[in-house]
PDB file of N, CA and C in Angstrom:
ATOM      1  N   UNK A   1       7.694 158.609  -4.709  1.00  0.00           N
ATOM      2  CA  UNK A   1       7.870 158.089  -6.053  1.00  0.00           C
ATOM      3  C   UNK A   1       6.558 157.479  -6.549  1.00  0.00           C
ATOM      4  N   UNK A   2       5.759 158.002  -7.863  1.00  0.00           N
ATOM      5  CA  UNK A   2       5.033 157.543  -8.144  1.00  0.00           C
ATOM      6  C   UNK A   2       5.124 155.700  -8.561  1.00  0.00           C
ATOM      7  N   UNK A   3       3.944 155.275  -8.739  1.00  0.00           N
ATOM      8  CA  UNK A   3       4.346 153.816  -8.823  1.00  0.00           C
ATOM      9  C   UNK A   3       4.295 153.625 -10.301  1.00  0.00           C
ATOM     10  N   UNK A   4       5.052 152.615 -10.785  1.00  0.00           N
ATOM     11  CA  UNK A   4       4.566 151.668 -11.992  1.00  0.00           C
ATOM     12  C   UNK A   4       3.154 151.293 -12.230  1.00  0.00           C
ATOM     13  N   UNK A   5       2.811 151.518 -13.479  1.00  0.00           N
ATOM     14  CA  UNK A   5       1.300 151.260 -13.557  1.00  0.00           C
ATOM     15  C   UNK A   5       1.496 149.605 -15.342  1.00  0.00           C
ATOM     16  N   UNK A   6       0.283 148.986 -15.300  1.00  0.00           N
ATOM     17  CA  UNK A   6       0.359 147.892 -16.628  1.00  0.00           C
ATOM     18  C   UNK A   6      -0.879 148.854 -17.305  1.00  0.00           C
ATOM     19  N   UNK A   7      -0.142 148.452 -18.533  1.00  0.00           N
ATOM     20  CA  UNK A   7      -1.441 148.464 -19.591  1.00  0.00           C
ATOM     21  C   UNK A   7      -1.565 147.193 -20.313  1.00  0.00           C
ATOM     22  N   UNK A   8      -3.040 146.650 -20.061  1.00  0.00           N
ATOM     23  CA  UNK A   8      -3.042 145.544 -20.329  1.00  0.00           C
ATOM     24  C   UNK A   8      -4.264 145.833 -21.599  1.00  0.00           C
ATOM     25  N   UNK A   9      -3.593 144.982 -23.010  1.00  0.00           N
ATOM     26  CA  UNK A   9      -4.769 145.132 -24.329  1.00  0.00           C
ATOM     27  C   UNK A   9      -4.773 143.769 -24.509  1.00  0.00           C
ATOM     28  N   UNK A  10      -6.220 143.548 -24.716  1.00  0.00           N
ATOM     29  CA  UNK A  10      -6.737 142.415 -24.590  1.00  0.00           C
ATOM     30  C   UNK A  10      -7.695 142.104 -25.998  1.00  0.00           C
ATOM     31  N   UNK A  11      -7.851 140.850 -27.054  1.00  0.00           N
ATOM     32  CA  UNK A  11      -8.644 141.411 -27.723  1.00  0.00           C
ATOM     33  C   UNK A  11      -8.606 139.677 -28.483  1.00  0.00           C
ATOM     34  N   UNK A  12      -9.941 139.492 -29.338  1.00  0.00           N
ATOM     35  CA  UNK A  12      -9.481 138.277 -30.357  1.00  0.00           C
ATOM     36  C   UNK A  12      -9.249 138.707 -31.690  1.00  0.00           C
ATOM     37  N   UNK A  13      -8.826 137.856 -32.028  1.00  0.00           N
ATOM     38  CA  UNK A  13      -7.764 138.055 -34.134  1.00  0.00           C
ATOM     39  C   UNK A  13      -9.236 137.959 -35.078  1.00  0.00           C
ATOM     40  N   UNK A  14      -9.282 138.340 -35.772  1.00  0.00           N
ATOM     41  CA  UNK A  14      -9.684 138.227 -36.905  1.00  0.00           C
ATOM     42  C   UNK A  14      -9.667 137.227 -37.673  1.00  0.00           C
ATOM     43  N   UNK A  15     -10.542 136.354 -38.025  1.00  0.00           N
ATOM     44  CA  UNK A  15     -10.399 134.640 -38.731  1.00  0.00           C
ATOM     45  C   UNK A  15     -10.087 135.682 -40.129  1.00  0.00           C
ATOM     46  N   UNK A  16      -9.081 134.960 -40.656  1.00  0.00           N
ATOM     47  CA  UNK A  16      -8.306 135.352 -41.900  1.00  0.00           C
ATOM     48  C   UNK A  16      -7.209 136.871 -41.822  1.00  0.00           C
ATOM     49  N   UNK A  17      -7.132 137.246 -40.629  1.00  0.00           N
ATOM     50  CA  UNK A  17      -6.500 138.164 -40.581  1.00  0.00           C
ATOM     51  C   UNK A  17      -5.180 138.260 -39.788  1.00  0.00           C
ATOM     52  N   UNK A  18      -4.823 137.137 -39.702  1.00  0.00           N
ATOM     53  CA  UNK A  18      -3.748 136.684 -38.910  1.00  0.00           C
ATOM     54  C   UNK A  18      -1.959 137.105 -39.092  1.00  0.00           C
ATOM     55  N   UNK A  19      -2.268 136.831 -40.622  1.00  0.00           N
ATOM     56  CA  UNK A  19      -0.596 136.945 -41.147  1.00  0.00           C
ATOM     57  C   UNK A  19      -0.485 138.347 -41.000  1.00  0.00           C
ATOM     58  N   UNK A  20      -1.505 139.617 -41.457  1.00  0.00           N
ATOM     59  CA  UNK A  20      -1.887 140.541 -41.670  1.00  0.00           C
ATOM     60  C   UNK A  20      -1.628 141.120 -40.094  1.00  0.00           C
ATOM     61  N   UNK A  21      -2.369 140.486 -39.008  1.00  0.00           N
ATOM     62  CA  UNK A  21      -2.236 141.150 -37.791  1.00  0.00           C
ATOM     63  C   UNK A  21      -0.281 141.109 -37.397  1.00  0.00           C
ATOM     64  N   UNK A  22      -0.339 139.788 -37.726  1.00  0.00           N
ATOM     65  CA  UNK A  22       1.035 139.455 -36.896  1.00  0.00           C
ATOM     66  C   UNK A  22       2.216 140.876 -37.507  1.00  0.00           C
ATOM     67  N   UNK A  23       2.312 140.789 -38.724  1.00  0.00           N
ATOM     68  CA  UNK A  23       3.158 141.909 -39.107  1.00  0.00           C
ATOM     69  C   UNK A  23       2.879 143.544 -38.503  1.00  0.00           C
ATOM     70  N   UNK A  24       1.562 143.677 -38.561  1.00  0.00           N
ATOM     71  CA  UNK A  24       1.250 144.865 -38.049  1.00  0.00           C
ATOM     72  C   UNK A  24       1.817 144.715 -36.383  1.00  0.00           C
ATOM     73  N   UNK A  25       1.556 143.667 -35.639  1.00  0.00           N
ATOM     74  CA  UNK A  25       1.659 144.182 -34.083  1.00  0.00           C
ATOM     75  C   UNK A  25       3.441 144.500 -34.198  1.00  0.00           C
ATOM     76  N   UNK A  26       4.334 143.319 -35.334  1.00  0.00           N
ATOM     77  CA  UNK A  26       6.005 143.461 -34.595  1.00  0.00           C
ATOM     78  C   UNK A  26       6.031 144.235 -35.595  1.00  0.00           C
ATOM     79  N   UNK A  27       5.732 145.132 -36.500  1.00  0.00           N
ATOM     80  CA  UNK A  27       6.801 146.180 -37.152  1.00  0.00           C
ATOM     81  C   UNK A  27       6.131 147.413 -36.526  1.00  0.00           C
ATOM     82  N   UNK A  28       4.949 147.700 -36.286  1.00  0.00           N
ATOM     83  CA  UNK A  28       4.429 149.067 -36.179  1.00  0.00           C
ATOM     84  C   UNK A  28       3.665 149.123 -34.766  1.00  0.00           C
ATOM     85  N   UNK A  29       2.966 148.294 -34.332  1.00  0.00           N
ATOM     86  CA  UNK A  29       2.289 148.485 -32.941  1.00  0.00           C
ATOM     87  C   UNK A  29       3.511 148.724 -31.560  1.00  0.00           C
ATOM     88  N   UNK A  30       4.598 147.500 -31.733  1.00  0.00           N
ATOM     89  CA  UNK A  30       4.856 147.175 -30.345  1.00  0.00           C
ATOM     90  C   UNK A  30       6.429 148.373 -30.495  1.00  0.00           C
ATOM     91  N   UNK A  31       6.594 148.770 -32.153  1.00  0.00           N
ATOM     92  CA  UNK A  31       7.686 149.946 -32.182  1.00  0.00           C
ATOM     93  C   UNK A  31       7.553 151.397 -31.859  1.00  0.00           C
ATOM     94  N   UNK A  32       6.011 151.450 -32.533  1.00  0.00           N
ATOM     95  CA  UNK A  32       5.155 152.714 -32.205  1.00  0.00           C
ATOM     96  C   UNK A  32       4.821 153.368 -30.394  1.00  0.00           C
ATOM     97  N   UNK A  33       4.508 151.915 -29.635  1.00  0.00           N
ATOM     98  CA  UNK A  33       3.827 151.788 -28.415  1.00  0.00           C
ATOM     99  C   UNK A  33       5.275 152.480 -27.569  1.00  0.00           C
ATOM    100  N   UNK A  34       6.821 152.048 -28.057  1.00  0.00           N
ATOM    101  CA  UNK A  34       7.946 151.770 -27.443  1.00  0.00           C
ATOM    102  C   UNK A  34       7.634 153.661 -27.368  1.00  0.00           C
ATOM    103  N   UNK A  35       7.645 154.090 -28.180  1.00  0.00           N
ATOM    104  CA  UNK A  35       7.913 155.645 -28.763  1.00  0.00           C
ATOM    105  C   UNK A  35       7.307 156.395 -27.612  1.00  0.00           C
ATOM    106  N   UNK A  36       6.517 155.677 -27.349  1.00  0.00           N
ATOM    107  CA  UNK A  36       4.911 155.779 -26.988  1.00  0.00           C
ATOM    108  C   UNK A  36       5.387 156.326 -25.296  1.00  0.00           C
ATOM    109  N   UNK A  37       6.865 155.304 -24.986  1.00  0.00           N
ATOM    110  CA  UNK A  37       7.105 155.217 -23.250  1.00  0.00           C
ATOM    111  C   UNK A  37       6.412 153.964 -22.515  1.00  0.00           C
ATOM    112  N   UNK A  38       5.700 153.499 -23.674  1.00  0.00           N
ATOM    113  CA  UNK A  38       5.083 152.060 -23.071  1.00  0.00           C
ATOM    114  C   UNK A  38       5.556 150.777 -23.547  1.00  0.00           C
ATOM    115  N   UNK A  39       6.526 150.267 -22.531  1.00  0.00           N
ATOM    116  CA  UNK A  39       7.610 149.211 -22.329  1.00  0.00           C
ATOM    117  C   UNK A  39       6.737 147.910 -22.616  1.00  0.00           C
ATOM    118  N   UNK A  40       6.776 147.465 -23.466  1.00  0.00           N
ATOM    119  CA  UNK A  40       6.172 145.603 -23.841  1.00  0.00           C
ATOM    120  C   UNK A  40       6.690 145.024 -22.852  1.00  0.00           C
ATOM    121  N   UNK A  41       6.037 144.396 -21.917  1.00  0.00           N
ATOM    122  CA  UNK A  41       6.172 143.319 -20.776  1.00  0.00           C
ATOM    123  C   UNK A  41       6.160 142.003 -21.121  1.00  0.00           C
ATOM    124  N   UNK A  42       5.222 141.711 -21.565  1.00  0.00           N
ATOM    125  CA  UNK A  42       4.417 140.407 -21.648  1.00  0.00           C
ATOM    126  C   UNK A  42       3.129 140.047 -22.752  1.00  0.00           C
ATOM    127  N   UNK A  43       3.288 138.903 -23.822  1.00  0.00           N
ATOM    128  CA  UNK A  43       1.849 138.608 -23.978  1.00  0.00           C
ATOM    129  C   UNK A  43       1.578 137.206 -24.135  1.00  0.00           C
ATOM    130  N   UNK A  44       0.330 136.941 -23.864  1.00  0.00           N
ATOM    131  CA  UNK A  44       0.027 135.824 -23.688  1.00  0.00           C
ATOM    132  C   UNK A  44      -1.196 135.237 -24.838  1.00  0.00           C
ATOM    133  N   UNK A  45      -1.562 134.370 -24.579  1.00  0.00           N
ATOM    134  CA  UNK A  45      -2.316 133.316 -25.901  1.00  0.00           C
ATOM    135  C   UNK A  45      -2.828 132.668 -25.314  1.00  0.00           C
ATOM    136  N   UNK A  46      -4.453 133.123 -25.187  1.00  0.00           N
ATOM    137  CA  UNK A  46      -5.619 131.488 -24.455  1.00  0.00           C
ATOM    138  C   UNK A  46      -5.231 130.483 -25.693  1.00  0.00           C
ATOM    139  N   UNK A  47      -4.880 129.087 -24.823  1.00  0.00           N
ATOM    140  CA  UNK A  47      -5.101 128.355 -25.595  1.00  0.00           C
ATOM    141  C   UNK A  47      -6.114 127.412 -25.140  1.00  0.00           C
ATOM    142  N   UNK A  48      -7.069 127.764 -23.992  1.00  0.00           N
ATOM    143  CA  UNK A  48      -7.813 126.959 -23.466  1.00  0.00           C
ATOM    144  C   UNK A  48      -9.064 127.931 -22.874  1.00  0.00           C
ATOM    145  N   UNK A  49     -10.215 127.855 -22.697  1.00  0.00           N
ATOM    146  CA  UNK A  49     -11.506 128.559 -21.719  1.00  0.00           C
ATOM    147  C   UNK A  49     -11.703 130.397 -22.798  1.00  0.00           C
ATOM    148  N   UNK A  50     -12.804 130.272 -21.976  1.00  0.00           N
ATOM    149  CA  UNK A  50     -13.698 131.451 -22.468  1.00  0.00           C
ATOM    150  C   UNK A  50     -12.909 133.016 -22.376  1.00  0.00           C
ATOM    151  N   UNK A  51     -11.629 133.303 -23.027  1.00  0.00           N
ATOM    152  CA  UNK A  51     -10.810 134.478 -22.590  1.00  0.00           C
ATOM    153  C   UNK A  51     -10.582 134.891 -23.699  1.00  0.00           C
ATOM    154  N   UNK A  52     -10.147 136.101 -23.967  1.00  0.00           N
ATOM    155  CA  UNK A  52      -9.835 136.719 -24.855  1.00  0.00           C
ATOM    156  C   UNK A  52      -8.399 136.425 -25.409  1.00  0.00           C
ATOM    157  N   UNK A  53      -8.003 135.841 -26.809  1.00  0.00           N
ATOM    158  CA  UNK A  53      -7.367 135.229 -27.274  1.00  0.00           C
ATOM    159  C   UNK A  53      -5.832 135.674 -26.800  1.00  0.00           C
ATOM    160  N   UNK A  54      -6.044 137.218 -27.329  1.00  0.00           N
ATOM    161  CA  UNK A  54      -4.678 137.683 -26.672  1.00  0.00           C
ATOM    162  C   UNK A  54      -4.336 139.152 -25.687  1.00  0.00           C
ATOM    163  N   UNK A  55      -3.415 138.596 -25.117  1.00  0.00           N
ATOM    164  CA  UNK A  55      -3.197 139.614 -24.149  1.00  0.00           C
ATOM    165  C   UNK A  55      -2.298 140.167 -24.060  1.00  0.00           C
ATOM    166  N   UNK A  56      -1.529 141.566 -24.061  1.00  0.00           N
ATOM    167  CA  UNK A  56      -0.590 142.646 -24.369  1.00  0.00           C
ATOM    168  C   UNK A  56      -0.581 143.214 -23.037  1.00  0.00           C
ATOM    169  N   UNK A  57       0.680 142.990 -22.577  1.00  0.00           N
ATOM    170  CA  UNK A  57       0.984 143.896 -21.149  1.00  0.00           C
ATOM    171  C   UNK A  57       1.971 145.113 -21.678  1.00  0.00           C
ATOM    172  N   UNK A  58       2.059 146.151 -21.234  1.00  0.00           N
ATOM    173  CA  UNK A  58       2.839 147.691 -21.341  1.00  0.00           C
ATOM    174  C   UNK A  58       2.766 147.925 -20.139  1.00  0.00           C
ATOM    175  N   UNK A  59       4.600 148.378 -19.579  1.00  0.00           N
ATOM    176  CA  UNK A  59       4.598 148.838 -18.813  1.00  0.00           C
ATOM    177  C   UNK A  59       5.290 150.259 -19.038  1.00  0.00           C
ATOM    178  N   UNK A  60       4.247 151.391 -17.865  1.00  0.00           N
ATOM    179  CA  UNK A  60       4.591 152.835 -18.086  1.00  0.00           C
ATOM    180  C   UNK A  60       5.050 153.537 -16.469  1.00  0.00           C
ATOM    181  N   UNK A  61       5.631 154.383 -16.309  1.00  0.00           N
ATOM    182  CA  UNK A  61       6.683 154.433 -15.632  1.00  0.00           C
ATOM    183  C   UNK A  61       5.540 155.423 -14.544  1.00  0.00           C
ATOM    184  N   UNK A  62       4.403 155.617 -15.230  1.00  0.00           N
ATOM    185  CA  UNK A  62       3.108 155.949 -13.810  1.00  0.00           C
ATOM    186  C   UNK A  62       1.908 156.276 -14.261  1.00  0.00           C
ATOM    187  N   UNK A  63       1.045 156.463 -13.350  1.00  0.00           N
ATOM    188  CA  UNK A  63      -0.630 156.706 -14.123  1.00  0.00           C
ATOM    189  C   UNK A  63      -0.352 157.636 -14.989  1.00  0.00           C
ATOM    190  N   UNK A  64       0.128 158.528 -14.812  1.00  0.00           N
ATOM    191  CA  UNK A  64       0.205 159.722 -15.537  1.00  0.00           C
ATOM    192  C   UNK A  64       0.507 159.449 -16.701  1.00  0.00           C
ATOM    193  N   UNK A  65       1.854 159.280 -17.017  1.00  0.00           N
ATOM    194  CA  UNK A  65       2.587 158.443 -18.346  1.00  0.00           C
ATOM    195  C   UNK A  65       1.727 158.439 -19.254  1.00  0.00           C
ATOM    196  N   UNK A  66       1.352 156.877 -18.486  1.00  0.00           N
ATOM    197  CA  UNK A  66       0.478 155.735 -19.553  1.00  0.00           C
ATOM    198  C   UNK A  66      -0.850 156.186 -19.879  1.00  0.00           C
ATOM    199  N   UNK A  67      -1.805 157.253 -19.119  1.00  0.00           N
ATOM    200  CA  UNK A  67      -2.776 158.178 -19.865  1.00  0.00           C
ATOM    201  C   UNK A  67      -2.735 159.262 -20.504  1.00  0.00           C
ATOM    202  N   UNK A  68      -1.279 159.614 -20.512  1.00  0.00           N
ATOM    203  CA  UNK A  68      -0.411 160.684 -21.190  1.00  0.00           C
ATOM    204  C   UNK A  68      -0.405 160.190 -22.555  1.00  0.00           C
ATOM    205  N   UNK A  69       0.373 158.732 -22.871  1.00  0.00           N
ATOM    206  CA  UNK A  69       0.725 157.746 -24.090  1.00  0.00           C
ATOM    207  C   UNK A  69      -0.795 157.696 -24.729  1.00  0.00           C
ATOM    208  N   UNK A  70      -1.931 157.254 -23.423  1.00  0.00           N
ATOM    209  CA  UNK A  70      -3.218 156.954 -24.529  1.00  0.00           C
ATOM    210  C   UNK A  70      -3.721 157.723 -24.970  1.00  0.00           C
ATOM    211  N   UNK A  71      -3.474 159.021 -24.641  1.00  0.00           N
ATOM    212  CA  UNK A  71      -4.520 160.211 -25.075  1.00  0.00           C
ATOM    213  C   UNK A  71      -3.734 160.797 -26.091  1.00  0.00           C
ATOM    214  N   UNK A  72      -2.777 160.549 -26.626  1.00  0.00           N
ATOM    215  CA  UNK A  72      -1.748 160.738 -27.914  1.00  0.00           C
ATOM    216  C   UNK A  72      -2.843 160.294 -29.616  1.00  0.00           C
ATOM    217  N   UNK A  73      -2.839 161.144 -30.113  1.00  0.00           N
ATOM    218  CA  UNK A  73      -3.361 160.850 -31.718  1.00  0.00           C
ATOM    219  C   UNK A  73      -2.705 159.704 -32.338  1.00  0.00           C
ATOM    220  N   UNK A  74      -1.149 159.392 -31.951  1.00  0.00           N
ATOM    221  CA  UNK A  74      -0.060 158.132 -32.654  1.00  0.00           C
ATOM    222  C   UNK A  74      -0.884 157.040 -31.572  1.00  0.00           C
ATOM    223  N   UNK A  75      -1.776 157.024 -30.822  1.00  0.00           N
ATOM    224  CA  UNK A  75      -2.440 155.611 -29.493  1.00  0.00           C
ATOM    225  C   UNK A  75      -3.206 155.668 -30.169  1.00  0.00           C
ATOM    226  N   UNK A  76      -4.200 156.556 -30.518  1.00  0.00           N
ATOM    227  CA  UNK A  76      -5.265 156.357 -30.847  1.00  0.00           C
ATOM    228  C   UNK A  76      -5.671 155.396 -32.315  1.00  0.00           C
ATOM    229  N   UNK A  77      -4.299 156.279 -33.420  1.00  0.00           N
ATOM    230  CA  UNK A  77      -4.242 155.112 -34.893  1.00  0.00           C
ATOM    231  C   UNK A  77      -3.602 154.143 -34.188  1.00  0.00           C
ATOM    232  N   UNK A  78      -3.217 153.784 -33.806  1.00  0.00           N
ATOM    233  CA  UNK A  78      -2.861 152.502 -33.531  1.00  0.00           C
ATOM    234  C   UNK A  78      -3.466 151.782 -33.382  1.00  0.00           C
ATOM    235  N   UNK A  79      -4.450 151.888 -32.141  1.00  0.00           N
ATOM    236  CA  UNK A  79      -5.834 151.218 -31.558  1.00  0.00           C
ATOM    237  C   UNK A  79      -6.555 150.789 -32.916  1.00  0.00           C
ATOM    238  N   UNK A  80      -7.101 151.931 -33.473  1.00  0.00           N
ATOM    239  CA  UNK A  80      -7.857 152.028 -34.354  1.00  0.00           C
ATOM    240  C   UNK A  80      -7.703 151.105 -35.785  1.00  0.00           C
ATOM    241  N   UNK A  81      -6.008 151.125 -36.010  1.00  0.00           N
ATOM    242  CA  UNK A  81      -5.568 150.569 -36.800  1.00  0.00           C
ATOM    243  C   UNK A  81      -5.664 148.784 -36.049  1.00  0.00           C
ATOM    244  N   UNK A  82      -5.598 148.370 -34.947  1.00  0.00           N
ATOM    245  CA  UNK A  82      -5.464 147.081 -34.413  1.00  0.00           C
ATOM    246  C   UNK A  82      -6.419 146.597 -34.465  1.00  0.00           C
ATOM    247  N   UNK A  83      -7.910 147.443 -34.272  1.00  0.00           N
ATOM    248  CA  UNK A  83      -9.066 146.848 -34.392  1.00  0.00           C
ATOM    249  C   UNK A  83      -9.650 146.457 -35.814  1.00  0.00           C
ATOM    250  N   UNK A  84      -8.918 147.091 -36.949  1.00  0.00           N
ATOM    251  CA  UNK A  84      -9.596 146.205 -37.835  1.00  0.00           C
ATOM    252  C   UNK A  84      -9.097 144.946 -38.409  1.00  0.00           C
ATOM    253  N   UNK A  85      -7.997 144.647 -37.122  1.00  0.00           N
ATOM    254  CA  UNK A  85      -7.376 143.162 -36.994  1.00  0.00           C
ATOM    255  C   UNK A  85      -8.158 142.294 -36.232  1.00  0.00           C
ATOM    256  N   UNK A  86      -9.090 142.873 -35.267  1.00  0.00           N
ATOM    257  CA  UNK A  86      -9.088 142.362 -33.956  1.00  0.00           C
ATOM    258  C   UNK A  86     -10.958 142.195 -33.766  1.00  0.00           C
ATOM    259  N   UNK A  87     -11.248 141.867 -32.774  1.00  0.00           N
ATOM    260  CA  UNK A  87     -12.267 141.795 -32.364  1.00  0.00           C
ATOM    261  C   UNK A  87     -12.697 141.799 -30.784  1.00  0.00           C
ATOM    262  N   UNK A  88     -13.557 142.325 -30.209  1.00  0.00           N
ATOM    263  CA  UNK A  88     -13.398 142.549 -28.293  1.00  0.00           C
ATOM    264  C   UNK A  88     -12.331 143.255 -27.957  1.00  0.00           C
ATOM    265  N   UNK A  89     -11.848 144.373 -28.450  1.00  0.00           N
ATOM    266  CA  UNK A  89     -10.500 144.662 -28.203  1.00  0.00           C
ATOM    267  C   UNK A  89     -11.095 145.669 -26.717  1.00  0.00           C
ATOM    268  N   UNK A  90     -10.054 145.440 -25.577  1.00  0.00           N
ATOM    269  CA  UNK A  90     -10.525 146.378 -24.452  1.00  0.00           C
ATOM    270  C   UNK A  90      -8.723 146.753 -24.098  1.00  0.00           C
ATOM    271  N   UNK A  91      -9.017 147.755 -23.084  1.00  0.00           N
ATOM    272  CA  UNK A  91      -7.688 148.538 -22.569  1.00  0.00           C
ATOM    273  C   UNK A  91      -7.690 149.185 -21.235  1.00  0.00           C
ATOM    274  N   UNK A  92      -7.061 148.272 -20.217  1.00  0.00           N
ATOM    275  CA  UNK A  92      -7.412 148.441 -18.845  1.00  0.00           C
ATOM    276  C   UNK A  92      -6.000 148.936 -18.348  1.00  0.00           C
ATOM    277  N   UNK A  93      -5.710 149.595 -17.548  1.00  0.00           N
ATOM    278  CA  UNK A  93      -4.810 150.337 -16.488  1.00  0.00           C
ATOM    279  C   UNK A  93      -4.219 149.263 -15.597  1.00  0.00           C
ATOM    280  N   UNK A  94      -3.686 149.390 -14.528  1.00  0.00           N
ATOM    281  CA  UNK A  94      -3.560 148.256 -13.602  1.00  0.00           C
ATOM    282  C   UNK A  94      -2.345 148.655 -12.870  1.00  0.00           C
ATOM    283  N   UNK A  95      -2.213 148.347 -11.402  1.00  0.00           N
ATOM    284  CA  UNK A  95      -1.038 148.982 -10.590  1.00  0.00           C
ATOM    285  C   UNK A  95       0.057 147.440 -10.999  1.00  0.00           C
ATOM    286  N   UNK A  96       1.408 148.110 -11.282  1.00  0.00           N
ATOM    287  CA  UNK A  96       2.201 146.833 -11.954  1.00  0.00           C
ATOM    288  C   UNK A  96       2.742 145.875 -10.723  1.00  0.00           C
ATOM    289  N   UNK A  97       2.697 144.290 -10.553  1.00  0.00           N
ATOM    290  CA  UNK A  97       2.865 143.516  -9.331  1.00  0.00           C
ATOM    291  C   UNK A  97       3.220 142.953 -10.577  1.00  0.00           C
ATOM    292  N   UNK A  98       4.033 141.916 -10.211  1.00  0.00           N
ATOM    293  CA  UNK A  98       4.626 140.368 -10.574  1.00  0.00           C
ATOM    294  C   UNK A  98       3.692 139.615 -10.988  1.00  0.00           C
ATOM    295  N   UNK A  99       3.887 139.057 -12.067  1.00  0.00           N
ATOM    296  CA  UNK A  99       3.626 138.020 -12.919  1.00  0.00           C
ATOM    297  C   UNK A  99       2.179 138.188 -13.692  1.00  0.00           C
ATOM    298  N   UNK A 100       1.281 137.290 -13.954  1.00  0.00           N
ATOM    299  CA  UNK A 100       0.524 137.173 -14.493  1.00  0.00           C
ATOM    300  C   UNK A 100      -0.708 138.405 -14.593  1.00  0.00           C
ATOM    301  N   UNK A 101      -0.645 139.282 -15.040  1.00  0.00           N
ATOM    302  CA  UNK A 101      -2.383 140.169 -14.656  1.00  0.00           C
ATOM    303  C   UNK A 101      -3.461 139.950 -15.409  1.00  0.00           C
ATOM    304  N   UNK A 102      -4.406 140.417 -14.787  1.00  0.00           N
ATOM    305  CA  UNK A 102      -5.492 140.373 -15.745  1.00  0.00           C
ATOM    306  C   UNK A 102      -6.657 141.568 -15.566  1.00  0.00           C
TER     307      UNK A 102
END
């Protein structure tokens, strides 16, 4: 059985682009991503130290999947569409374990 893999998106907001981001991630990012086969896990919010503001976990049901989902034209506007919310935006893989990743 292949394993569970995370996709973890990581990135900071846009000063003035906030109200603007927030609607975009819950009506179209995290509905689009679902379509996508990539299960919303987790996200988190530095509210303290040198990290990237926010963090988006997806979980996909194996490597394959989840580079299956990113290499999709509907991943790519998305991305594309998030970054002109965002700033540092990165997108790392990760074998899925319990709790916190990074």
């Amino acid at each position: 059985m292949d394993e569970q893999v995370k996709l973890l998106v990581s990135y900071d907001i846009r000063a003035g682009q906030e109200n603007a981001y927030r609607r975009f991630i819950l009506e179209e990012f995290l509905p689009q991503a679902q379509e996508l086969g990539l299960i919303p896990s987790d996200a988190w919010h530095t509210a303290y130290g040198r990290y990237p503001l926010r963090l988006l976990g997806f979980i996909a049901s194996d490597l394959e999947a989840a580079r299956a989902a990113r290499a999709t034209q509907q991943w790519q506007e998305l991305i594309r569409r998030l970054e002109s919310y965002t700033v540092n935006l990165r997108q790392k893989l990760v074998p899925l374990r319990g709790g916190f990743q990074w």
